[in-house]
PDB file of N, CA and C in Angstrom:
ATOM      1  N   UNK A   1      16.017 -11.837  44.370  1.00  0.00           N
ATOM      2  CA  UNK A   1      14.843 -12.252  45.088  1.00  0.00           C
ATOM      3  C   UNK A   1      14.577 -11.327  46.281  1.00  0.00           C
ATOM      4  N   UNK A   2      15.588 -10.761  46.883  1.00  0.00           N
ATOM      5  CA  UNK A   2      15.705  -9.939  47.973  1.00  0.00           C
ATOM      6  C   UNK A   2      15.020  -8.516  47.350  1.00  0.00           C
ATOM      7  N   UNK A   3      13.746  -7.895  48.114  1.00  0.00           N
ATOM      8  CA  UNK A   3      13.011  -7.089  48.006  1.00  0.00           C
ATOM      9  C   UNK A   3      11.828  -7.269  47.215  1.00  0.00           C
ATOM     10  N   UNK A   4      11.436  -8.222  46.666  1.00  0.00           N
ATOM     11  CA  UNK A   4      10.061  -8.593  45.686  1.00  0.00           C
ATOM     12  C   UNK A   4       8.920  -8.157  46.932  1.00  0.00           C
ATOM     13  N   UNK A   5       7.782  -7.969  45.809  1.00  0.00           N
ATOM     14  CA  UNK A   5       6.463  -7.723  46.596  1.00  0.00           C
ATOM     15  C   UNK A   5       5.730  -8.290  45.789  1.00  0.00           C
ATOM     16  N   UNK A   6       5.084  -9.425  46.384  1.00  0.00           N
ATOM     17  CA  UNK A   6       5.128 -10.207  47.816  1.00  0.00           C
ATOM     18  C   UNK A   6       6.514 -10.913  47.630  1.00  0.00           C
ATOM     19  N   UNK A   7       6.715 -10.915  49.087  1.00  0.00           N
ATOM     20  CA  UNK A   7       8.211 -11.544  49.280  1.00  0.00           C
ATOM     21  C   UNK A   7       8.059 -13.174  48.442  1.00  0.00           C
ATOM     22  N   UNK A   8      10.021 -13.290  47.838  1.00  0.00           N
ATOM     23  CA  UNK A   8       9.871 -14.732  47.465  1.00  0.00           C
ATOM     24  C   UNK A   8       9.316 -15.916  47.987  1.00  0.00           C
ATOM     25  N   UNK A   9       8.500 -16.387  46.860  1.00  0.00           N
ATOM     26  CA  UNK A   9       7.895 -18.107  47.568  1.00  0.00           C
ATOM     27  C   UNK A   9       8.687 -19.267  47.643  1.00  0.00           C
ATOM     28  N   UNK A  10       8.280 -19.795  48.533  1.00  0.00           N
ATOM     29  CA  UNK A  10       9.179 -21.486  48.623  1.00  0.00           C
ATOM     30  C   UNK A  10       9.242 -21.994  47.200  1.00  0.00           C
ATOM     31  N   UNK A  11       8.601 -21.414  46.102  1.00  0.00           N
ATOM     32  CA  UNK A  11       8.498 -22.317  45.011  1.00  0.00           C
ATOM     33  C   UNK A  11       9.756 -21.850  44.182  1.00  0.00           C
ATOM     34  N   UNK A  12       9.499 -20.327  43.964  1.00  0.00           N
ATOM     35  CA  UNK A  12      10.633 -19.684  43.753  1.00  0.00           C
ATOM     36  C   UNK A  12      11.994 -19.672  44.093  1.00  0.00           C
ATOM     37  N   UNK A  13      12.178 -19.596  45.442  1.00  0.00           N
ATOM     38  CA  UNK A  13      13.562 -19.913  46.306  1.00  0.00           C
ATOM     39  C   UNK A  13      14.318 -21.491  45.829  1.00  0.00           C
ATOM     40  N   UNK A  14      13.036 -22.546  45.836  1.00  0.00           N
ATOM     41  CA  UNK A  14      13.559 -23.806  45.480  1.00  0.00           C
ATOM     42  C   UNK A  14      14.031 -24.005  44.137  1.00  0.00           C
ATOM     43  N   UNK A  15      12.961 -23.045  42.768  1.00  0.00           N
ATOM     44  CA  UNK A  15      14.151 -23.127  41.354  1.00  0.00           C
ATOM     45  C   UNK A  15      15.164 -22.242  41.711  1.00  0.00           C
ATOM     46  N   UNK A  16      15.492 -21.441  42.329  1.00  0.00           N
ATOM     47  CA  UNK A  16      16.663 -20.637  42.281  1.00  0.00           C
ATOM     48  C   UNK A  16      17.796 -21.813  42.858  1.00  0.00           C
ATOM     49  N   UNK A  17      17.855 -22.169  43.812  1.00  0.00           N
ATOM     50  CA  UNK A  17      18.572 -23.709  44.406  1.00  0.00           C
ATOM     51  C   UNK A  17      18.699 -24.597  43.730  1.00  0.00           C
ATOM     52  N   UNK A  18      17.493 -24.927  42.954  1.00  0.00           N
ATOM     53  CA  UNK A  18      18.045 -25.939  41.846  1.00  0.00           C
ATOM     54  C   UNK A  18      18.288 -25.700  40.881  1.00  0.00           C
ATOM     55  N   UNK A  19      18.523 -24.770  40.489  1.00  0.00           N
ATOM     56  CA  UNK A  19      19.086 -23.746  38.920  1.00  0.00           C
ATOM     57  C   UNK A  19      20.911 -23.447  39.822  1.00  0.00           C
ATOM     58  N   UNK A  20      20.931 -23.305  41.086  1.00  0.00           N
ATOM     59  CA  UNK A  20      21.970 -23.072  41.663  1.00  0.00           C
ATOM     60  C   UNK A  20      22.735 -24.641  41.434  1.00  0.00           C
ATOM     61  N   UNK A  21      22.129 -25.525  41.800  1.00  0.00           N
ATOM     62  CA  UNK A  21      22.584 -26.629  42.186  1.00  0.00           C
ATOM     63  C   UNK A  21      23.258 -27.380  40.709  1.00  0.00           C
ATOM     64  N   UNK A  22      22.029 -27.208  40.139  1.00  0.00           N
ATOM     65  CA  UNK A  22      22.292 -28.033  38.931  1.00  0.00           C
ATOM     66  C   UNK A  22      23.909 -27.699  38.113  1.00  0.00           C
ATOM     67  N   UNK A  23      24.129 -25.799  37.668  1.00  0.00           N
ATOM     68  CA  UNK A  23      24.786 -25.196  37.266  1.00  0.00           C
ATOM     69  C   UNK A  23      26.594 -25.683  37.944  1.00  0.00           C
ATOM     70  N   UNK A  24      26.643 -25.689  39.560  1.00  0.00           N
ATOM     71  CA  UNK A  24      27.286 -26.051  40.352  1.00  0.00           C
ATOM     72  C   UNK A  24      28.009 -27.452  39.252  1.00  0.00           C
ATOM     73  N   UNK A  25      26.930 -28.101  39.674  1.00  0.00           N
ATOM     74  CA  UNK A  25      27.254 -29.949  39.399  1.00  0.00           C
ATOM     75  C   UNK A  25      27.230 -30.326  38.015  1.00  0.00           C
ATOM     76  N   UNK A  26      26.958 -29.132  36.845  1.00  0.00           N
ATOM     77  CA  UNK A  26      27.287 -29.328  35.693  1.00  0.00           C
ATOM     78  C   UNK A  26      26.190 -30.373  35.543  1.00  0.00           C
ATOM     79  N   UNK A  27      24.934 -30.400  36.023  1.00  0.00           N
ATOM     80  CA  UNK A  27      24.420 -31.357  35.282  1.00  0.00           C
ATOM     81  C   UNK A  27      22.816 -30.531  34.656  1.00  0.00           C
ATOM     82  N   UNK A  28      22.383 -31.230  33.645  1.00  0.00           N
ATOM     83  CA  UNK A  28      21.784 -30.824  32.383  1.00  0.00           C
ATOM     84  C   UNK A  28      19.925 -31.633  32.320  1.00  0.00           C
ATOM     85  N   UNK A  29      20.354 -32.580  33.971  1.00  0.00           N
ATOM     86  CA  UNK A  29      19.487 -33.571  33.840  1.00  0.00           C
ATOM     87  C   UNK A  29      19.435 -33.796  35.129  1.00  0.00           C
ATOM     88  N   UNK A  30      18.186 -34.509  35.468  1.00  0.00           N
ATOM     89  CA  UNK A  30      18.431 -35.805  36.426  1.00  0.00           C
ATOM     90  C   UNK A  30      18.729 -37.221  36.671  1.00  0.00           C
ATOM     91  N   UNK A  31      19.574 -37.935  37.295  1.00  0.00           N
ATOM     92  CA  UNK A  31      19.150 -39.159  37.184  1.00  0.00           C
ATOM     93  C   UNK A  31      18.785 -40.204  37.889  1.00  0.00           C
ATOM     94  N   UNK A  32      18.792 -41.561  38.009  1.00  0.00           N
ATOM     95  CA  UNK A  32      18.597 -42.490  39.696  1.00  0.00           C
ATOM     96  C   UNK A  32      19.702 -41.904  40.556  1.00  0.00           C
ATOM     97  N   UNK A  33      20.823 -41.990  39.728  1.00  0.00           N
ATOM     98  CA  UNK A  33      22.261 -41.856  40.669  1.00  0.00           C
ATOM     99  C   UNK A  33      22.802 -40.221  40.866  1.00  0.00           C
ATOM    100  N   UNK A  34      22.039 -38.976  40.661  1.00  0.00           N
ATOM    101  CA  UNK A  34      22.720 -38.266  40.815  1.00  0.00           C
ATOM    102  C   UNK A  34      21.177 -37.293  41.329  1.00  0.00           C
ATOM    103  N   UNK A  35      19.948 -37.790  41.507  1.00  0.00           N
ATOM    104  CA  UNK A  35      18.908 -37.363  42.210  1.00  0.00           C
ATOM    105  C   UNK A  35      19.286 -37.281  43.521  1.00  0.00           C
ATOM    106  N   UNK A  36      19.561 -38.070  44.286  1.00  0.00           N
ATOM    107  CA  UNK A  36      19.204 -37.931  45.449  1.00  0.00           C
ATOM    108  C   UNK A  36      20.562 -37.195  46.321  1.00  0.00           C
ATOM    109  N   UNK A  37      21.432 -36.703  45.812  1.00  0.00           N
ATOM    110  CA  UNK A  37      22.559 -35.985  46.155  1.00  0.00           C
ATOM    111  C   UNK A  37      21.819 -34.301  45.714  1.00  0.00           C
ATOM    112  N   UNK A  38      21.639 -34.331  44.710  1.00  0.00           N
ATOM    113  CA  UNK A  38      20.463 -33.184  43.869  1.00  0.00           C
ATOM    114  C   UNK A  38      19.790 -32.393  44.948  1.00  0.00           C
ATOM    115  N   UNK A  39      18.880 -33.289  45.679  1.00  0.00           N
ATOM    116  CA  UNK A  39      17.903 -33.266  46.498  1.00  0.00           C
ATOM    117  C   UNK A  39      18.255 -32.500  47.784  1.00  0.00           C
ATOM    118  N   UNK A  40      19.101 -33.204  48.377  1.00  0.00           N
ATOM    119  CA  UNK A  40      20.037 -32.825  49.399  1.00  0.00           C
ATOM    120  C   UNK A  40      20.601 -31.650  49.141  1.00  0.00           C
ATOM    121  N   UNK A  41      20.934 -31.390  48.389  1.00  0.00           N
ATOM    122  CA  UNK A  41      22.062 -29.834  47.796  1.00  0.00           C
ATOM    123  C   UNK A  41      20.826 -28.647  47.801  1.00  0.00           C
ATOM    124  N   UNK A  42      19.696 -29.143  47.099  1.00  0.00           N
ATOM    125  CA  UNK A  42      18.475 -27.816  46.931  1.00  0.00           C
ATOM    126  C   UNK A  42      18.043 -27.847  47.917  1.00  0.00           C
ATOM    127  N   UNK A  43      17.904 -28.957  49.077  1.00  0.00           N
ATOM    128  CA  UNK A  43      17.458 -28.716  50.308  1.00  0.00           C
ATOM    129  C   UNK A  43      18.174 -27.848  51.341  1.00  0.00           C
ATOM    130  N   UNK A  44      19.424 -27.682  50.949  1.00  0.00           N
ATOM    131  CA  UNK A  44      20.406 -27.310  51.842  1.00  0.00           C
ATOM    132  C   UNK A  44      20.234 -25.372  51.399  1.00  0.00           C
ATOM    133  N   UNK A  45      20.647 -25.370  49.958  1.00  0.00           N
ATOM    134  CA  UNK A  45      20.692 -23.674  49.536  1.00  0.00           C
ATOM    135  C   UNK A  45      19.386 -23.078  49.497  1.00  0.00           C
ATOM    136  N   UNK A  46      18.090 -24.083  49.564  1.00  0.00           N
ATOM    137  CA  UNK A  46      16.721 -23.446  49.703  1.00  0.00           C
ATOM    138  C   UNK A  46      17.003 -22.800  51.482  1.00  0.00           C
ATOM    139  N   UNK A  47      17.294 -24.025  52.071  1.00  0.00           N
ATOM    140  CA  UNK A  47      16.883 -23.310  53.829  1.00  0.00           C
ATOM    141  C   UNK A  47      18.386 -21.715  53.893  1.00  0.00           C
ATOM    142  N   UNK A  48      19.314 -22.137  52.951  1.00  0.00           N
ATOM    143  CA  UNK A  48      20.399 -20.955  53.381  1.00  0.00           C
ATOM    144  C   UNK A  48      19.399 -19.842  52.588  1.00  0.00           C
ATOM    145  N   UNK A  49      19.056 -20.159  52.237  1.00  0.00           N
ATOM    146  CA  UNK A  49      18.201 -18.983  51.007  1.00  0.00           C
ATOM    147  C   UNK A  49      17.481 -18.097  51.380  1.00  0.00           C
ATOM    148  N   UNK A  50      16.285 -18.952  52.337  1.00  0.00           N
ATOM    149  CA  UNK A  50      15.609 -18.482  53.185  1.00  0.00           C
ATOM    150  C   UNK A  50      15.756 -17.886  54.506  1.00  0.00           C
ATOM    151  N   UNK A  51      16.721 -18.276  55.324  1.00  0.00           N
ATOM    152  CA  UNK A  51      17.738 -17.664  56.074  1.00  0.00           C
ATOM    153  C   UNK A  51      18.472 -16.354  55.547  1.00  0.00           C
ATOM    154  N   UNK A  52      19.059 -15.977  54.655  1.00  0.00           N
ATOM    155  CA  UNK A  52      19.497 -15.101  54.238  1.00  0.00           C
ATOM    156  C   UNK A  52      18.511 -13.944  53.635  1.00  0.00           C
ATOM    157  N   UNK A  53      17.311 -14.034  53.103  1.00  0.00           N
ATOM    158  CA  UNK A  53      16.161 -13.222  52.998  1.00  0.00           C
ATOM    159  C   UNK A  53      16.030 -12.826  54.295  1.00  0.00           C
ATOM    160  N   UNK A  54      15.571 -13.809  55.138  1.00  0.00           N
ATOM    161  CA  UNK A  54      15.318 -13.588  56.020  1.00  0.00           C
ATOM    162  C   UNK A  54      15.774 -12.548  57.041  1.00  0.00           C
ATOM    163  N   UNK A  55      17.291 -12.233  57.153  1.00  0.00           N
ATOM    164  CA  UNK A  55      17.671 -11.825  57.567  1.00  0.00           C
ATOM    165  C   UNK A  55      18.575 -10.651  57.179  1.00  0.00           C
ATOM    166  N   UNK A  56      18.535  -9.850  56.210  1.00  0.00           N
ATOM    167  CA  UNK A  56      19.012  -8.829  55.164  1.00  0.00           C
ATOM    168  C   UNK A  56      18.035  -7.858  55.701  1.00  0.00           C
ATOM    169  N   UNK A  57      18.838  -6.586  55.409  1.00  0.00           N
ATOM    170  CA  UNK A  57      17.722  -5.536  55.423  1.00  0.00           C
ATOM    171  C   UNK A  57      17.011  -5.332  54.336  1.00  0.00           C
ATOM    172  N   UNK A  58      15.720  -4.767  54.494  1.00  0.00           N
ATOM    173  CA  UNK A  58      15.193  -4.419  53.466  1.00  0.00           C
ATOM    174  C   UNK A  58      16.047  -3.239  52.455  1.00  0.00           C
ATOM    175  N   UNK A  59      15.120  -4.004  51.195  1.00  0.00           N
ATOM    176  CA  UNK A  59      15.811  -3.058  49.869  1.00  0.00           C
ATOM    177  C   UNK A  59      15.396  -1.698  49.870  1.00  0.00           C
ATOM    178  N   UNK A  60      16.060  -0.658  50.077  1.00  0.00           N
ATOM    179  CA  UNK A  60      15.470   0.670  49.364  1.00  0.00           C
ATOM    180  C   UNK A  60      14.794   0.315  48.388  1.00  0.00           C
ATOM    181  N   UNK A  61      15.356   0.171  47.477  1.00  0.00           N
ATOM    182  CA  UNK A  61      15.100  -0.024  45.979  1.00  0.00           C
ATOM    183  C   UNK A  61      14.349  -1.365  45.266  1.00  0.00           C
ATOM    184  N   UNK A  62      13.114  -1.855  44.532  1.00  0.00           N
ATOM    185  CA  UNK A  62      13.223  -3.159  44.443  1.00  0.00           C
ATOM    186  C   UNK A  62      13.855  -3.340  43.271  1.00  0.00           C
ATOM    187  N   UNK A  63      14.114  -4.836  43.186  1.00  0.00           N
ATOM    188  CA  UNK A  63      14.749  -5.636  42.398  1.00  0.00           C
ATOM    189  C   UNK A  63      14.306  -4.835  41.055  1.00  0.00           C
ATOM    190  N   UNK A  64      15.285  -4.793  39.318  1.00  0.00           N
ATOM    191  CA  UNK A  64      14.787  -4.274  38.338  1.00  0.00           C
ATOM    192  C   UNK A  64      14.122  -5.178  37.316  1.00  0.00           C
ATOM    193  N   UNK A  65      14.187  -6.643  37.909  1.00  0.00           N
ATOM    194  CA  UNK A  65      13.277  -7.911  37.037  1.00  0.00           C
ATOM    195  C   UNK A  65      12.769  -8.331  38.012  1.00  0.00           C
ATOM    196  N   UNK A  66      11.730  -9.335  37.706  1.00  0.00           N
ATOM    197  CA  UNK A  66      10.891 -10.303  38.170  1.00  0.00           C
ATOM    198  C   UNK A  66      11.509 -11.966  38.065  1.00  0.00           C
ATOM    199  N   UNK A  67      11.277 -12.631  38.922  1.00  0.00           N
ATOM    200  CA  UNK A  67      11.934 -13.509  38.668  1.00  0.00           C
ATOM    201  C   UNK A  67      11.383 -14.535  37.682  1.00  0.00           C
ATOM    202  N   UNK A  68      11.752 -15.697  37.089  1.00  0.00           N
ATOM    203  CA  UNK A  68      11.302 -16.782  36.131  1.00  0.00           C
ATOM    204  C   UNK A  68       9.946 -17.007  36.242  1.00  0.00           C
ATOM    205  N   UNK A  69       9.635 -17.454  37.866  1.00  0.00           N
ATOM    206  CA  UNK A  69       8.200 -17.791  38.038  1.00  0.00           C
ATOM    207  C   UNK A  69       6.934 -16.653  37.830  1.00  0.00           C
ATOM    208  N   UNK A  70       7.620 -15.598  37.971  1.00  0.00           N
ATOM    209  CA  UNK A  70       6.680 -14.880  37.906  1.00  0.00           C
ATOM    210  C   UNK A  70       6.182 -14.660  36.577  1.00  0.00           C
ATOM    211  N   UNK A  71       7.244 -14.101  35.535  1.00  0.00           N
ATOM    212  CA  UNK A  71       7.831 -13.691  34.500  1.00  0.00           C
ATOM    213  C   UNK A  71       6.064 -15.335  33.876  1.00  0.00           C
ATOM    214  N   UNK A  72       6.159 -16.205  34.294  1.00  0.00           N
ATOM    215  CA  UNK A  72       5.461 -17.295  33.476  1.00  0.00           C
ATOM    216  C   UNK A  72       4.077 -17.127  34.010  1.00  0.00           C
ATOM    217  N   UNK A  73       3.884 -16.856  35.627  1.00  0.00           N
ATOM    218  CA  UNK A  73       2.790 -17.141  35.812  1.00  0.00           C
ATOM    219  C   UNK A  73       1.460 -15.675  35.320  1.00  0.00           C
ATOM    220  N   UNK A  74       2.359 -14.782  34.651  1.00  0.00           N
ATOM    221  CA  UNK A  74       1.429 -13.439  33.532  1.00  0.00           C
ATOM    222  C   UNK A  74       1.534 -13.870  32.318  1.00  0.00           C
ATOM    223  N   UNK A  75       2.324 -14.721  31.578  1.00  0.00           N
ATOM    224  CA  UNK A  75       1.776 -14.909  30.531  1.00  0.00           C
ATOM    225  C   UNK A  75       0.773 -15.930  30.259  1.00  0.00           C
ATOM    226  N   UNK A  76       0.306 -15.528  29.291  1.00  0.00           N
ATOM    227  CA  UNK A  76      -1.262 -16.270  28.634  1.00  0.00           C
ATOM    228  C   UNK A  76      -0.689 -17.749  28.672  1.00  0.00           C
ATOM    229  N   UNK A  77      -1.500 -18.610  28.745  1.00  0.00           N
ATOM    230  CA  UNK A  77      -1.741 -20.154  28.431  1.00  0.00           C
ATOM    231  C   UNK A  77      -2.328 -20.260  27.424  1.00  0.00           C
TER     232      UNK A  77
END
C-alpha cells in the first residue's frame, strides 16, 4: 500500500485490516459472538496502518501491483 498514486484509501487500508484480522483469528466468517471483537481488531490495525503510511518515507519505486480494490474498481460491471 506504501507508495500508491493516489495514496491508500480508508476503504482500502480497512480490507487490508480485515483480511489481516480475519487470517490472524482463523476465521472464514462473521458472527454475533465473534463481530464485535472483529471490529475492535480492524479498528485498531486500520489506525496502526495509517500511522505507519503515514510516517515511512516515500517509495523510490512504486508498488509492482495494485491493490484488490483497485484491481475491481477497472473492471467492467
Amino acid at each position: 500500500m506504501r507508495g500508491l498514486e493516489p495514496a491508500a484509501t480508508e476503504q482500502e487500508i480497512y480490507a487490508a485490516a480485515l483480511q489481516y484480522v480475519r487470517k490472524v483469528g482463523g476465521l472464514s466468517g462473521l458472527s454475533s459472538a465473534t463481530k464485535p471483537a472483529v471490529d475492535k481488531a480492524v479498528a485498531a490495525v486500520a489506525a496502526a496502518t495509517t500511522e505507519l503510511l503515514a510516517e515511512l518515507p516515500d517509495r523510490r519505486v512504486p508498488p509492482a501491483t495494485e491493490p484488490p480494490l483497485r484491481r475491481l474498481a477497472r473492471e467492467p460491471q
